[in-house]
Protein backbone atom coordinates (compact mmCIF):
# COMPACT_ATOMS: atom_id res chain seq x y z
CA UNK A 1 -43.32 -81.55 135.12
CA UNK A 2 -41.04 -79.09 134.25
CA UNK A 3 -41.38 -77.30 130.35
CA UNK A 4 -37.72 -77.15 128.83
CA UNK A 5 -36.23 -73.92 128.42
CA UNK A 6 -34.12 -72.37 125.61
CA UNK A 7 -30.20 -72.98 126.02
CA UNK A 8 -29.33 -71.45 122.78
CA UNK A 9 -31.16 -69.33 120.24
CA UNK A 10 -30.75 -68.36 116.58
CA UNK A 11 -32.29 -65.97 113.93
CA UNK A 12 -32.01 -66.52 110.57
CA UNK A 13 -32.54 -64.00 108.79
CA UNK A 14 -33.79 -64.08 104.86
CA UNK A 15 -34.71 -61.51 101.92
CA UNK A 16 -36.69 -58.73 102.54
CA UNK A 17 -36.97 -58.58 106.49
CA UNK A 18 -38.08 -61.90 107.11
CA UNK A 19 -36.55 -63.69 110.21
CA UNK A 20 -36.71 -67.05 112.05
CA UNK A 21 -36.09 -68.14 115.50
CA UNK A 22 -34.79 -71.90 115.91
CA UNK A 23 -33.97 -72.86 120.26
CA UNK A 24 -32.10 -75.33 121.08
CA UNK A 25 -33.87 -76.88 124.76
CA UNK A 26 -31.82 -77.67 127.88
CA UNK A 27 -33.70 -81.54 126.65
CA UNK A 28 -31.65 -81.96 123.64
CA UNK A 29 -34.69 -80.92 121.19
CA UNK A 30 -34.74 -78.24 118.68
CA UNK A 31 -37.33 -76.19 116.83
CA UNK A 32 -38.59 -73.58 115.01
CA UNK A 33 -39.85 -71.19 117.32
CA UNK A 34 -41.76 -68.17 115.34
CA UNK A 35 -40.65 -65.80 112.34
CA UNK A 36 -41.30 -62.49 112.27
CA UNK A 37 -40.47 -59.13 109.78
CA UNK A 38 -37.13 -57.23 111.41
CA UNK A 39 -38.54 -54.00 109.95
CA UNK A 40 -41.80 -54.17 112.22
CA UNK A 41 -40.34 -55.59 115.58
CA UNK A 42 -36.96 -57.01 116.54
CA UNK A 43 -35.07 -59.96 118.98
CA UNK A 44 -31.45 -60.27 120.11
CA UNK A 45 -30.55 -64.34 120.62
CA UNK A 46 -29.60 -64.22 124.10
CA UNK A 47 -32.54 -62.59 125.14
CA UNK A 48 -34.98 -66.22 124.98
CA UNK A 49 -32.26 -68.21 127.17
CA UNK A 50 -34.25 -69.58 130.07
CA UNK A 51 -37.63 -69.17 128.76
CA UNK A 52 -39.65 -72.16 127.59
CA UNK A 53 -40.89 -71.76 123.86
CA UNK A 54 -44.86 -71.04 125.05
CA UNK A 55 -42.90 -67.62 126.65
CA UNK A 56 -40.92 -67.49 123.73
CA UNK A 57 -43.94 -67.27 121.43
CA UNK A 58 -45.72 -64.40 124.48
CA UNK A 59 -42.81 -62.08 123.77
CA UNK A 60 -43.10 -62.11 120.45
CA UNK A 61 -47.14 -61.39 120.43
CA UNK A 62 -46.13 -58.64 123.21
CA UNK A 63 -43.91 -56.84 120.52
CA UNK A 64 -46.29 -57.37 118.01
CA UNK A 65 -49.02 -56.27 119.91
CA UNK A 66 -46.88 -52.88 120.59
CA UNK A 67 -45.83 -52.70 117.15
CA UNK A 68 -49.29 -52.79 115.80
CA UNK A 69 -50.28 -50.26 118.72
CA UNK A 70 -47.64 -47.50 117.79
């Protein structure tokens, strides 16, 4: 069975750098996603559109793995 995928993304960003990512699903569902610190790695919405959120969540331990490599 298919995993739904992201249809619409959004970051929400609060004080001091801190940021959440809520998807919408091509099912109807919602959820939070991850959040993250803007001033350590960064996400544009339309970039998660047609990923499913277990890819979502890979990207963002990619960036943070680069991040914390750099």
């Amino acid at each position: 069975m298919n995993k739904p995928t992201i249809t619409n993304a959004q970051i929400i960003q609060h004080a001091f750098g801190y940021c959440q990512v809520h998807a919408t699903f091509n099912d109807g569902t919602s959820q939070e996603l991850f959040n993250y610190y803007s001033e350590e790695i960064s996400f544009r919405e339309p970039e998660f559109t047609g990923m499913t959120a277990d890819e979502a969540r890979q990207l963002r331990h990619k960036r943070d793995v680069e991040y914390l490599q750099s």
